[in-house]
C-alpha atoms as a PDB file:
ATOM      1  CA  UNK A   1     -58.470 -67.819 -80.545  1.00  0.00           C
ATOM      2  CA  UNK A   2     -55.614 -65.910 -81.331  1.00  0.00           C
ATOM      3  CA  UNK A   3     -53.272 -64.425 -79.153  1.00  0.00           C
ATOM      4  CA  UNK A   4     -53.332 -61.076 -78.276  1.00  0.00           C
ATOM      5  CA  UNK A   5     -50.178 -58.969 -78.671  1.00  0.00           C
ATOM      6  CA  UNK A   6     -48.742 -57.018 -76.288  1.00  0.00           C
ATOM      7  CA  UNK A   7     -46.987 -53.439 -76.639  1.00  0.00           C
ATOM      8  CA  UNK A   8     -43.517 -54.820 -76.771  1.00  0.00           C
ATOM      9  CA  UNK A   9     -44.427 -57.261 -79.723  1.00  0.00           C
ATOM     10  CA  UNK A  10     -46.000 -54.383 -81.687  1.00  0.00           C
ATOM     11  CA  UNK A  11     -42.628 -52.320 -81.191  1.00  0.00           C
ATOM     12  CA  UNK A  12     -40.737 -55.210 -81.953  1.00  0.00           C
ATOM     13  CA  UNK A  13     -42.194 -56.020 -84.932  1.00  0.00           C
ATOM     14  CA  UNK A  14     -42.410 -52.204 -86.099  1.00  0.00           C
ATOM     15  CA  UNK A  15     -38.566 -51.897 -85.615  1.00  0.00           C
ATOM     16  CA  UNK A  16     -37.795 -55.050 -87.644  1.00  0.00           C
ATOM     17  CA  UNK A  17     -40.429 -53.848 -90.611  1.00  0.00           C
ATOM     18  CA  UNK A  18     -37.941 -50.594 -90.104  1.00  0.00           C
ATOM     19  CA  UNK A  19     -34.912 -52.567 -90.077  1.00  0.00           C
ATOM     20  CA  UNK A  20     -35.561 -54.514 -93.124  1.00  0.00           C
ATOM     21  CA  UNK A  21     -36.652 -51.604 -94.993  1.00  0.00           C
ATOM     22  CA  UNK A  22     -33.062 -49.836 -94.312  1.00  0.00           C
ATOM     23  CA  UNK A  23     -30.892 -53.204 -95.300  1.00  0.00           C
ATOM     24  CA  UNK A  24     -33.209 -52.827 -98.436  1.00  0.00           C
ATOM     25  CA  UNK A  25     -34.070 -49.321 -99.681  1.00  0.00           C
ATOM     26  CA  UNK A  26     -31.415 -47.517 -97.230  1.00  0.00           C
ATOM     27  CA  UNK A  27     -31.504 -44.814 -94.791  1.00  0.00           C
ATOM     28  CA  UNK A  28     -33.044 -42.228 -97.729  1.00  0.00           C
ATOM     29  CA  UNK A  29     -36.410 -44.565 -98.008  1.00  0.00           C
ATOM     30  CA  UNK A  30     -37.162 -43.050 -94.464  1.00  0.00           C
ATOM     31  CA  UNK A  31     -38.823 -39.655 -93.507  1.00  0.00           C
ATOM     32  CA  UNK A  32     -36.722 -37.429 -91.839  1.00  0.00           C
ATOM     33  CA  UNK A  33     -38.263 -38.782 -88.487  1.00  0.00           C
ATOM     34  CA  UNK A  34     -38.222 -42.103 -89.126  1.00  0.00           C
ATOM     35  CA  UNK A  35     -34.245 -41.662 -89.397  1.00  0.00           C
ATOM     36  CA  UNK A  36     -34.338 -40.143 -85.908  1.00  0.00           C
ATOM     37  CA  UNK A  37     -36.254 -43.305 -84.371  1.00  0.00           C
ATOM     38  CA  UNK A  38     -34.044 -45.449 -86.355  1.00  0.00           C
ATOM     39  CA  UNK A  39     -30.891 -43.814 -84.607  1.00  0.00           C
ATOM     40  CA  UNK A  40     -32.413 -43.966 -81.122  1.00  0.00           C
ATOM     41  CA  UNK A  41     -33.098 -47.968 -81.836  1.00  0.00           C
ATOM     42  CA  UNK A  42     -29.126 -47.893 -80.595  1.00  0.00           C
ATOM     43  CA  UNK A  43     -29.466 -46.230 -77.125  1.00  0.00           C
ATOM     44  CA  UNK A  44     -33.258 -47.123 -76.246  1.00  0.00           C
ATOM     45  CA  UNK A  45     -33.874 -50.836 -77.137  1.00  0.00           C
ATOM     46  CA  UNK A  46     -36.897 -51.430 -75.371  1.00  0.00           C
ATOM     47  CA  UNK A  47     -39.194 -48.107 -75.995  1.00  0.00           C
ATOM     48  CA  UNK A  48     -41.312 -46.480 -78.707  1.00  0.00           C
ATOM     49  CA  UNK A  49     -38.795 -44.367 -80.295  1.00  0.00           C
ATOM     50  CA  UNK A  50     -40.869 -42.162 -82.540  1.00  0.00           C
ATOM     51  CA  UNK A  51     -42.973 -40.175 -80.292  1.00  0.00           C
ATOM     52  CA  UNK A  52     -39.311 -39.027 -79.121  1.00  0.00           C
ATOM     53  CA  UNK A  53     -38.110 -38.639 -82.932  1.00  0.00           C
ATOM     54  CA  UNK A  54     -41.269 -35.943 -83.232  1.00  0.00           C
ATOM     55  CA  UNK A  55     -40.747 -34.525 -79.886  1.00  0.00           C
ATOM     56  CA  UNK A  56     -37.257 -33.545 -81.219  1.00  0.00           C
ATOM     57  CA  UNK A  57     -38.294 -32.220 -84.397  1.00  0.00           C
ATOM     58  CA  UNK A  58     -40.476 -29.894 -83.097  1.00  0.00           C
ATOM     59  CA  UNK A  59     -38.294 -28.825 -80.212  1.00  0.00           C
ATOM     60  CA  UNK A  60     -35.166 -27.743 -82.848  1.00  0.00           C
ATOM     61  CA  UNK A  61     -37.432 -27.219 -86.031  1.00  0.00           C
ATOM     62  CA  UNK A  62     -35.700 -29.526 -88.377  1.00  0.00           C
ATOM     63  CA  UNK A  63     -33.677 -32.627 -88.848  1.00  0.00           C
ATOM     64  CA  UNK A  64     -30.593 -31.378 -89.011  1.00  0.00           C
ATOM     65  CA  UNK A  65     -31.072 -28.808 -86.001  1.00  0.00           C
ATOM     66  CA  UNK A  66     -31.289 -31.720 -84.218  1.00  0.00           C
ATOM     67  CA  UNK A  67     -27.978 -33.345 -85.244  1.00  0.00           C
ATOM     68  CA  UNK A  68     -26.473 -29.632 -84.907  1.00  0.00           C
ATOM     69  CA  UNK A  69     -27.639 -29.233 -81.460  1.00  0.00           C
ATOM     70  CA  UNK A  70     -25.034 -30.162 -78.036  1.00  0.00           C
ATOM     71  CA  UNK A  71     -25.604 -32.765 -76.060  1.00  0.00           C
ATOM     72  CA  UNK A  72     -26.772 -30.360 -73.283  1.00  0.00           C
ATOM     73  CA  UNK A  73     -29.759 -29.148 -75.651  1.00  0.00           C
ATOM     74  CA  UNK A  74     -30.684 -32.519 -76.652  1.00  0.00           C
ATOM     75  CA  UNK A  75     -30.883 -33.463 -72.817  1.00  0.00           C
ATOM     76  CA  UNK A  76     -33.472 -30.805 -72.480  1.00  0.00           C
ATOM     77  CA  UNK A  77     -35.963 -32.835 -74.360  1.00  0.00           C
ATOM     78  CA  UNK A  78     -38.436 -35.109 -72.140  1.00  0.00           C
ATOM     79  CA  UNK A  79     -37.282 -38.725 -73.113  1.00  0.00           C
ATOM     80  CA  UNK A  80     -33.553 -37.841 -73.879  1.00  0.00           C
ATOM     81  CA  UNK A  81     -30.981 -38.717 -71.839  1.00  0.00           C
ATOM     82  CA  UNK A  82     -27.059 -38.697 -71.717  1.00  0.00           C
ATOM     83  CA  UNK A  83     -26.425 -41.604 -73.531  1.00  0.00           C
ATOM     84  CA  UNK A  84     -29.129 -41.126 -76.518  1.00  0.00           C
ATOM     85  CA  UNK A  85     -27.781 -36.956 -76.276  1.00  0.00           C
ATOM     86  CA  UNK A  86     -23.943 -38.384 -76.901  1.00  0.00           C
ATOM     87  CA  UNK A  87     -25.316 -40.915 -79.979  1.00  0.00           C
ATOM     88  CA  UNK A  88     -27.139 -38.233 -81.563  1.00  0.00           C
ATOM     89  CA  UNK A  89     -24.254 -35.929 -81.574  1.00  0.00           C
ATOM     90  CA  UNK A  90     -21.514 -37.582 -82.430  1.00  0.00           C
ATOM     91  CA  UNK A  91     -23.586 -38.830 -86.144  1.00  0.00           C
ATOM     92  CA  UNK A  92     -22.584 -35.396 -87.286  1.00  0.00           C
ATOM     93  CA  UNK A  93     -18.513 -35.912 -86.010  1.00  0.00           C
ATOM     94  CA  UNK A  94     -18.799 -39.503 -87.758  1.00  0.00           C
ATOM     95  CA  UNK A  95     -19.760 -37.708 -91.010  1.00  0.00           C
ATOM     96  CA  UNK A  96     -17.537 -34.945 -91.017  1.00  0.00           C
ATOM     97  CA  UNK A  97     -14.657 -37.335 -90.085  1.00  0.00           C
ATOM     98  CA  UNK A  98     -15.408 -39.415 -92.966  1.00  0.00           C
ATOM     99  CA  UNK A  99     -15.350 -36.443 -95.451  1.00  0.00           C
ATOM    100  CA  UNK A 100     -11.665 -35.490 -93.668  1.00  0.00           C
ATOM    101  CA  UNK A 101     -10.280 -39.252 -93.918  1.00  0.00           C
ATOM    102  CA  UNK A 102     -11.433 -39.812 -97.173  1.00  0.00           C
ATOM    103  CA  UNK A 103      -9.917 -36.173 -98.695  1.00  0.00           C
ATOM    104  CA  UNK A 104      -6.991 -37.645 -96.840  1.00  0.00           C
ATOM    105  CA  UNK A 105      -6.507 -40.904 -98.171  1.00  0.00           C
ATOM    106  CA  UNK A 106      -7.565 -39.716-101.913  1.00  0.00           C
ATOM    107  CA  UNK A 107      -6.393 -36.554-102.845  1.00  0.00           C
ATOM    108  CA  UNK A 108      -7.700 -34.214-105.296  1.00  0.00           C
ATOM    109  CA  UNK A 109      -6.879 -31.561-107.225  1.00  0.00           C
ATOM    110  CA  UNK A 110      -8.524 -28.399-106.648  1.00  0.00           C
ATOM    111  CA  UNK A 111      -8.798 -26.863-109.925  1.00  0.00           C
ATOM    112  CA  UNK A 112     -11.931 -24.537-109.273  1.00  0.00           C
ATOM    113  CA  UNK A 113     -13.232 -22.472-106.125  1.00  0.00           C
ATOM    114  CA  UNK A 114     -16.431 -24.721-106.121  1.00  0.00           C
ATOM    115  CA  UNK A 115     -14.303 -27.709-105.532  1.00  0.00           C
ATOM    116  CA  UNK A 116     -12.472 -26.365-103.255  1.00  0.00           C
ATOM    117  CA  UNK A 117     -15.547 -25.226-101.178  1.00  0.00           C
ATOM    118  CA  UNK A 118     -16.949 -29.135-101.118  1.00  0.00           C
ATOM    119  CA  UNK A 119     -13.727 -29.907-100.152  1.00  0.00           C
ATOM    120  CA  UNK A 120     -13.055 -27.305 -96.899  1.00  0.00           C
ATOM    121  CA  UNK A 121     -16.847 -28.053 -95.795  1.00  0.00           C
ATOM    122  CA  UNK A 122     -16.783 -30.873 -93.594  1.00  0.00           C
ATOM    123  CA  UNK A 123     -14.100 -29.102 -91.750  1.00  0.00           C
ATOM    124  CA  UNK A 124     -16.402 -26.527 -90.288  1.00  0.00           C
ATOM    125  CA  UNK A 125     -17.276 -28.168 -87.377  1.00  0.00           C
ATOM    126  CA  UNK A 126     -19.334 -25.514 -85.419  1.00  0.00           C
ATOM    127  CA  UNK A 127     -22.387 -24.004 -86.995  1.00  0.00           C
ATOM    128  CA  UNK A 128     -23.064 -21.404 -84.532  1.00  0.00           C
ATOM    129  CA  UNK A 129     -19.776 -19.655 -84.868  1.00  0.00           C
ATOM    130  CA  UNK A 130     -17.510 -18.147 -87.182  1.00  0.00           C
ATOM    131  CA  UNK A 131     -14.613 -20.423 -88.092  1.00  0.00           C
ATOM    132  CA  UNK A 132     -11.152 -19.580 -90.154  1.00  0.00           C
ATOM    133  CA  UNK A 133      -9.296 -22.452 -91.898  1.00  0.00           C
ATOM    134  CA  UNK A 134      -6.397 -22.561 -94.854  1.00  0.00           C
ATOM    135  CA  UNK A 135      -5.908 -25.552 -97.448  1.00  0.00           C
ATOM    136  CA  UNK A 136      -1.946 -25.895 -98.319  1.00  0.00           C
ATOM    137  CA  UNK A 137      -1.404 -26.701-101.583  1.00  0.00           C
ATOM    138  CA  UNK A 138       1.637 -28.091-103.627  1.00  0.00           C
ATOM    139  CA  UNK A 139       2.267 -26.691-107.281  1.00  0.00           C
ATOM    140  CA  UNK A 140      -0.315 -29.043-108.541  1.00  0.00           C
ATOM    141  CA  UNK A 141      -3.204 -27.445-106.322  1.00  0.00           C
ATOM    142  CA  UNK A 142      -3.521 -31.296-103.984  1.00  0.00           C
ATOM    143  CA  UNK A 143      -3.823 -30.412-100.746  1.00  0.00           C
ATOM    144  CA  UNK A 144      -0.854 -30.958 -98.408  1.00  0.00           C
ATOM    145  CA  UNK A 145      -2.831 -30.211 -95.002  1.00  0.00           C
ATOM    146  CA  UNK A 146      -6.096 -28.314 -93.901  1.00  0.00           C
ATOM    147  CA  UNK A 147      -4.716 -25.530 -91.198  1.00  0.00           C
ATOM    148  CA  UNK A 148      -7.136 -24.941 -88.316  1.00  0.00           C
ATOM    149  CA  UNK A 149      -6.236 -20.784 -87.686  1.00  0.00           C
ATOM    150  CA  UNK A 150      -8.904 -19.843 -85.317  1.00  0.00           C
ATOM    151  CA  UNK A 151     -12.976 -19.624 -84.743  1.00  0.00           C
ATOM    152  CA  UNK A 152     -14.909 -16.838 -83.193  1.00  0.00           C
ATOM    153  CA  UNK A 153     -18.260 -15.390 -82.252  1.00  0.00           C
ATOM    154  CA  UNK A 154     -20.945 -15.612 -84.951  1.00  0.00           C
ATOM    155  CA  UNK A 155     -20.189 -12.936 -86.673  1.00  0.00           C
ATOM    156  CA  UNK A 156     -15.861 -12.215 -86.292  1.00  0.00           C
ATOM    157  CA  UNK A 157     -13.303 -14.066 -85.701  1.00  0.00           C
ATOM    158  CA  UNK A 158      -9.579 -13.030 -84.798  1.00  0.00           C
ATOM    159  CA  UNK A 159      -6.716 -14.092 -86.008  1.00  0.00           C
ATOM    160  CA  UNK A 160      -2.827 -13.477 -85.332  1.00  0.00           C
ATOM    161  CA  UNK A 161      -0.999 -13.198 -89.259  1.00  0.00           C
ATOM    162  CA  UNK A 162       2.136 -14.300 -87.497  1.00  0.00           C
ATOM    163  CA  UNK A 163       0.896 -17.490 -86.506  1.00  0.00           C
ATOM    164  CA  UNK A 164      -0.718 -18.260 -89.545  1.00  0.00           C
ATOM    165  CA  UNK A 165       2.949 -17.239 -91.642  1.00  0.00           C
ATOM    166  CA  UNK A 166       4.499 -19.749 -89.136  1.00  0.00           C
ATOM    167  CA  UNK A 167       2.008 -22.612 -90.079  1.00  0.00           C
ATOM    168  CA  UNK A 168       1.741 -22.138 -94.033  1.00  0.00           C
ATOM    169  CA  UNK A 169       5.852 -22.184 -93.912  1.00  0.00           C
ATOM    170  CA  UNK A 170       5.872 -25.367 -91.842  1.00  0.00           C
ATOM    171  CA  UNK A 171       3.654 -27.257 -94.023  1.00  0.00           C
ATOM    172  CA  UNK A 172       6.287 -26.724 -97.219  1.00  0.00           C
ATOM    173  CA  UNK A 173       3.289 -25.537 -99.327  1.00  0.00           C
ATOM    174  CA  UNK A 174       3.949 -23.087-102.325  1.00  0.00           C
ATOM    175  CA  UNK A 175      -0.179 -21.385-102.456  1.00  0.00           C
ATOM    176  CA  UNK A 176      -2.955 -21.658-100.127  1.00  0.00           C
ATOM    177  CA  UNK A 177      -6.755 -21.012-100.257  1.00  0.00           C
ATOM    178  CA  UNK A 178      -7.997 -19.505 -97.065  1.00  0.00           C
ATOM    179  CA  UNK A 179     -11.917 -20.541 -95.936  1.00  0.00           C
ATOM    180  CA  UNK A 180     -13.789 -18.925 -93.210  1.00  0.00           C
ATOM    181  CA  UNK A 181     -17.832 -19.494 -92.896  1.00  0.00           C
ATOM    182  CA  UNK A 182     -20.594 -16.882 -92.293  1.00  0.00           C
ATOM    183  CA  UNK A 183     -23.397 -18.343 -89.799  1.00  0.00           C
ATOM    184  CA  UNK A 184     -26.138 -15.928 -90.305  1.00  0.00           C
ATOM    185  CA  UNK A 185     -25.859 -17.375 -93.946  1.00  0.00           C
ATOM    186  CA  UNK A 186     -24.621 -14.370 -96.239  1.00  0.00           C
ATOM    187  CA  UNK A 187     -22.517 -15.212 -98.790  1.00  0.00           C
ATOM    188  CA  UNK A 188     -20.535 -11.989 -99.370  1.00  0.00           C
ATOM    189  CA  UNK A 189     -17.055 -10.655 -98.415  1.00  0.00           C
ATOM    190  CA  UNK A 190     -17.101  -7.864 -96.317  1.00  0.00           C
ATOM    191  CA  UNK A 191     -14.993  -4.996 -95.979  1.00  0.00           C
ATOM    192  CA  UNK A 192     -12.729  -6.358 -92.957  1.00  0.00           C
ATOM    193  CA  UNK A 193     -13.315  -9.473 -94.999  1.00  0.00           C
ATOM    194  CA  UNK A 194     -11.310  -7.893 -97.941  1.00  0.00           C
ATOM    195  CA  UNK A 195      -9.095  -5.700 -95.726  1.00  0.00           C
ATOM    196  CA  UNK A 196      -8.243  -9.208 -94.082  1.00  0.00           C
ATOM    197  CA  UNK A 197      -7.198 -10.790 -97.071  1.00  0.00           C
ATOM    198  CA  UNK A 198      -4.962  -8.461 -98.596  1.00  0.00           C
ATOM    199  CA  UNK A 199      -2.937  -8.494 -95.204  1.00  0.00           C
ATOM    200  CA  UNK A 200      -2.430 -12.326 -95.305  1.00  0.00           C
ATOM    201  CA  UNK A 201      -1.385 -11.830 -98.971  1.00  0.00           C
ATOM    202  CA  UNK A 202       1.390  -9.501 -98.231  1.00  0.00           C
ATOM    203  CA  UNK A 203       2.434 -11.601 -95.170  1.00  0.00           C
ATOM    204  CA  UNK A 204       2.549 -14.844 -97.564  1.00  0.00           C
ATOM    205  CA  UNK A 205       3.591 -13.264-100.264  1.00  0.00           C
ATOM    206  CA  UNK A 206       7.090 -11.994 -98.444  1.00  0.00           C
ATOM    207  CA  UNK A 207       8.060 -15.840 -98.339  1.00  0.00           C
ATOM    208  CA  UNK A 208       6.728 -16.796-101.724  1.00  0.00           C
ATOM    209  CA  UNK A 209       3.079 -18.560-100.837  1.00  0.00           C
ATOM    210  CA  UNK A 210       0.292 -17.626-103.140  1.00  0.00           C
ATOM    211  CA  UNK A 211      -3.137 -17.116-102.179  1.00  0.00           C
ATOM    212  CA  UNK A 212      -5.221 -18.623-105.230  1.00  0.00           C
ATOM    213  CA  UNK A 213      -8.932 -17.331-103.216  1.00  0.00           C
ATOM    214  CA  UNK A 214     -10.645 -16.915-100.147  1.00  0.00           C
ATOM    215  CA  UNK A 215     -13.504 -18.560-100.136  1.00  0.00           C
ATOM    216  CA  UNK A 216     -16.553 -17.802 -97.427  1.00  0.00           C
ATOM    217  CA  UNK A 217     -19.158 -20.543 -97.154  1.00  0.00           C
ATOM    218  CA  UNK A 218     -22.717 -20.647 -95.704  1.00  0.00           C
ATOM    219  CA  UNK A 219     -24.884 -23.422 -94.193  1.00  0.00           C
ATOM    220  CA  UNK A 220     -26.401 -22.906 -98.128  1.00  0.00           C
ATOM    221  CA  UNK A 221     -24.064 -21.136-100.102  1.00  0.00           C
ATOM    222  CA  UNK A 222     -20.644 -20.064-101.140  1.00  0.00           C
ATOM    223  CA  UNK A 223     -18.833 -17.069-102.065  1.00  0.00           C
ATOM    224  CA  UNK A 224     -15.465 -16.610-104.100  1.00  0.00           C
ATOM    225  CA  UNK A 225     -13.158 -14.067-103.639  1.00  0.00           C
ATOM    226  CA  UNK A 226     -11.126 -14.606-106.584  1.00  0.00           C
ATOM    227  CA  UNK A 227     -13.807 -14.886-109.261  1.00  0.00           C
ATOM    228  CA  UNK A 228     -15.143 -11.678-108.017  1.00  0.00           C
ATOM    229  CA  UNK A 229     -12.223  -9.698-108.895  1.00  0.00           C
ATOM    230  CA  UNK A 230     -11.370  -9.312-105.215  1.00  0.00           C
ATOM    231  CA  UNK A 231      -7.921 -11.404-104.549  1.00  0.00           C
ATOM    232  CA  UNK A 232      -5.005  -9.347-105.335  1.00  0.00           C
ATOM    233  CA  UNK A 233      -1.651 -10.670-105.901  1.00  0.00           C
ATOM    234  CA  UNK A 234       1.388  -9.600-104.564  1.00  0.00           C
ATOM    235  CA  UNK A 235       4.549  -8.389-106.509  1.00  0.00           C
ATOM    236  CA  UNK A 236       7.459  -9.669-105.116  1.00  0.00           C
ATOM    237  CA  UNK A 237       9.336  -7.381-106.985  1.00  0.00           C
ATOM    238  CA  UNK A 238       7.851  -3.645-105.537  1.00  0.00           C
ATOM    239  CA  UNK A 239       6.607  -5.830-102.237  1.00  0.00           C
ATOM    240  CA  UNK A 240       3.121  -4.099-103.140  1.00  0.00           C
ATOM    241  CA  UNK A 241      -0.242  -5.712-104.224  1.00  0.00           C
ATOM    242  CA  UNK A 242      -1.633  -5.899-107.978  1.00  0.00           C
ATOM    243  CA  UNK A 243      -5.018  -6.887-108.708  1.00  0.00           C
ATOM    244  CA  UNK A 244      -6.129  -9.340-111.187  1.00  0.00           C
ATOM    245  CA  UNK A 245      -8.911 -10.882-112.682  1.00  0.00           C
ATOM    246  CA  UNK A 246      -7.884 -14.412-112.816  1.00  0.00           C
ATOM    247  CA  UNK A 247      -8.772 -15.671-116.012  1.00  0.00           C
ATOM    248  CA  UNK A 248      -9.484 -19.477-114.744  1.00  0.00           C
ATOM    249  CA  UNK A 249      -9.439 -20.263-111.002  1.00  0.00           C
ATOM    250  CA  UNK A 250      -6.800 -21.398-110.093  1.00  0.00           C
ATOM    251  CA  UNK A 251      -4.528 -20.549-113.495  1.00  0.00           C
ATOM    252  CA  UNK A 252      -3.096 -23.985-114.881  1.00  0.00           C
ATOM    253  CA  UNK A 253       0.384 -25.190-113.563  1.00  0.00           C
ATOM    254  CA  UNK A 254       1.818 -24.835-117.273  1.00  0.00           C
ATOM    255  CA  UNK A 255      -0.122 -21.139-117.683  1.00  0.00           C
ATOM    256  CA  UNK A 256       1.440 -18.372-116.763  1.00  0.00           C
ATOM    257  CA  UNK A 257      -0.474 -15.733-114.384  1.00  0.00           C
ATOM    258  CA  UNK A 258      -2.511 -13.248-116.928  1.00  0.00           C
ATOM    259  CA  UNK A 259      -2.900 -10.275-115.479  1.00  0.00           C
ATOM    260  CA  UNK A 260      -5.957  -8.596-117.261  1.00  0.00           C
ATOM    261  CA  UNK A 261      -5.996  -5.238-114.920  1.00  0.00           C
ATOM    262  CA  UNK A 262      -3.209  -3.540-112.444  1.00  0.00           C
ATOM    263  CA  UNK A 263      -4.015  -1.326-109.602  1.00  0.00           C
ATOM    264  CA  UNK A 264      -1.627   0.219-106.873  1.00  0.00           C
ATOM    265  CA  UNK A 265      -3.476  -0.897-103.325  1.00  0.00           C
ATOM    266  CA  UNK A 266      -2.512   1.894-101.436  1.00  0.00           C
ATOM    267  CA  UNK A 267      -2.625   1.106 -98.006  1.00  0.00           C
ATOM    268  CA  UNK A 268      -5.656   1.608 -95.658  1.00  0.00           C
ATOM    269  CA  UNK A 269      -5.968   1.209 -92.070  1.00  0.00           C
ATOM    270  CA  UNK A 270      -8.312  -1.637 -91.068  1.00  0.00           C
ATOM    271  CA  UNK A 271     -11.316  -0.327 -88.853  1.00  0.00           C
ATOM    272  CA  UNK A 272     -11.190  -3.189 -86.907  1.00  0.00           C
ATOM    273  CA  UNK A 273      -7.359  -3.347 -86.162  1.00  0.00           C
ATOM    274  CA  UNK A 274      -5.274  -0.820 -84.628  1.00  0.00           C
ATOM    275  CA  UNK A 275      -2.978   1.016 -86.566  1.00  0.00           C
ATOM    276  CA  UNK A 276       0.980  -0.227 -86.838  1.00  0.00           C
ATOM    277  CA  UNK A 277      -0.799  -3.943 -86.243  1.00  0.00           C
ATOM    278  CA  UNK A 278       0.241  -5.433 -89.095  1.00  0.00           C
ATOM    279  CA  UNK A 279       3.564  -4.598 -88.182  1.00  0.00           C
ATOM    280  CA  UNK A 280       3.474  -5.530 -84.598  1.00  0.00           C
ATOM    281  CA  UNK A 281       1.420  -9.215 -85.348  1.00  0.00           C
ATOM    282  CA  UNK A 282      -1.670  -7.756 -83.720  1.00  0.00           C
ATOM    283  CA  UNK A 283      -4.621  -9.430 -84.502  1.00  0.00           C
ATOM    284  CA  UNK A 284      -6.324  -9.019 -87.784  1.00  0.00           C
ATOM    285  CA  UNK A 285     -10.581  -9.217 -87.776  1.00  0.00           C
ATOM    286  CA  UNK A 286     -12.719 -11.128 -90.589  1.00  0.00           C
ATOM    287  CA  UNK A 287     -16.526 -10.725 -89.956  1.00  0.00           C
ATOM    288  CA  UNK A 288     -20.099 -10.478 -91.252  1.00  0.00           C
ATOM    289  CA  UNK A 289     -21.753  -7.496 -92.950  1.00  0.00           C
END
């Protein structure tokens, strides 16, 4: 008569079906919560992992609302403790590290806004909030060093243009790209957005750094400032900004700038920055619609 198998066994055998099929067929053969009760084989190695991988699905909604969530939020799942809560979200920090190290130890050139969006990405590190960076570039458009500026609420962030002069001038760069991301997912510049940008250009320009865009990105989606006619360039020799439709993004190193249409940007006070601030390095505002 054969013997009967116990609950362990079952498990036991179920995880090394699993773990075969992943040293096969990889981590994409599995269903989204199969991947969770593959993870959790690492911090639970004696339990039925995937009534735990559904519990956590339902509880956020989604796969990746899971990896997104803290540690504290995972912990408030029946079945989830610290050490499972701290695997769970660090996957996300491996990931994002990876992207960072590997942009570091191969660099690219950036020769269009959506490369330059895949590239900024991983450095977004908090979903819930809004988040300002700047890629420094050399002549060639590689990146010399992604510049952390500062993060926010979900839908503004504040940001001091002095500090920001002081870091694109230490990192020897000659243009920069500036990134921020929208959480609530629209993809569109808005007016302190704009208002933003053209400060940052006249701050950079003074000292002979070139904004090529400003790029805002989504969970989903990007938007670019400069193919949208909205990145103006400054004129070192009035000190006043010129707007141009950029004919390719960013203009080749051996092309000179075309400027297809000039307008005098008169300046406008910013509704969400004092008066006399750009002056006196108050902070400037980007935010949502």
């Amino acid at each position: 008569m054969p013997e009967k198998k116990t609950t362990n066994s079952i498990h036991e055998e179920h995880r090394a079906r699993m773990q075969e099929r992943v040293a096969r067929d990889g981590l994409t053969s599995l269903a989204a919560h199969e991947v969770l009760e593959y993870l959790l084989y690492f911090s639970i190695p004696r339990r039925d992992t995937n009534p735990l991988a559904h519990r956590l699905i339902q509880h956020f909604g989604g796969f990746c609302q899971v990896l997104d969530a803290s540690e504290e939020e995972l912990m408030q799942v029946q079945g989830i403790g610290p050490a499972s809560a701290r695997l769970l979200h660090s996957f996300r920090d491996v990931a994002r590290f990876y992207q960072i190290q590997k942009h570091k130890e191969h660099p690219v050139q950036l020769r269009n806004a959506e490369m330059c969006c895949e590239y900024i990405r991983p450095l977004f590190s908090e979903p819930k909030r809004e988040e300002f960076y700047m890629i420094a570039m050399n002549d060639d458009y590689v990146p010399l060093k992604e510049i952390y500026i500062a993060s926010g609420i979900p839908n503004r962030v504040q940001f001091d243009t002095h500090k920001l002069l002081r870091d694109a001038v230490a990192s020897q760069c000659t243009c920069v790209v500036l990134a921020h991301n929208h959480p609530s997912g629209l993809a569109a510049a808005s007016n302190a957005d704009l208002l933003a940008t053209q400060a940052i250009i006249l701050a950079l320009g003074q000292v002979g750094i070139d904004v090529l865009d400003h790029v805002i990105l989504t969970p989903t989606d990007w938007f670019s400032m400069a193919e949208h006619g909205r990145v103006p360039q400054y004129n070192p020799g009035t000190g006043q900004l010129l707007f141009a439709a950029r004919a390719t993004w960013p203009m080749e190193p051996e092309k000179p700038k075309q400027i297809k249409r000039w307008m005098r940007l008169k300046h406008k006070a910013n509704p969400a920055c004092p008066a006399g601030a750009r002056q006196q390095g108050l902070p400037w505002t980007i935010q949502n619609k």
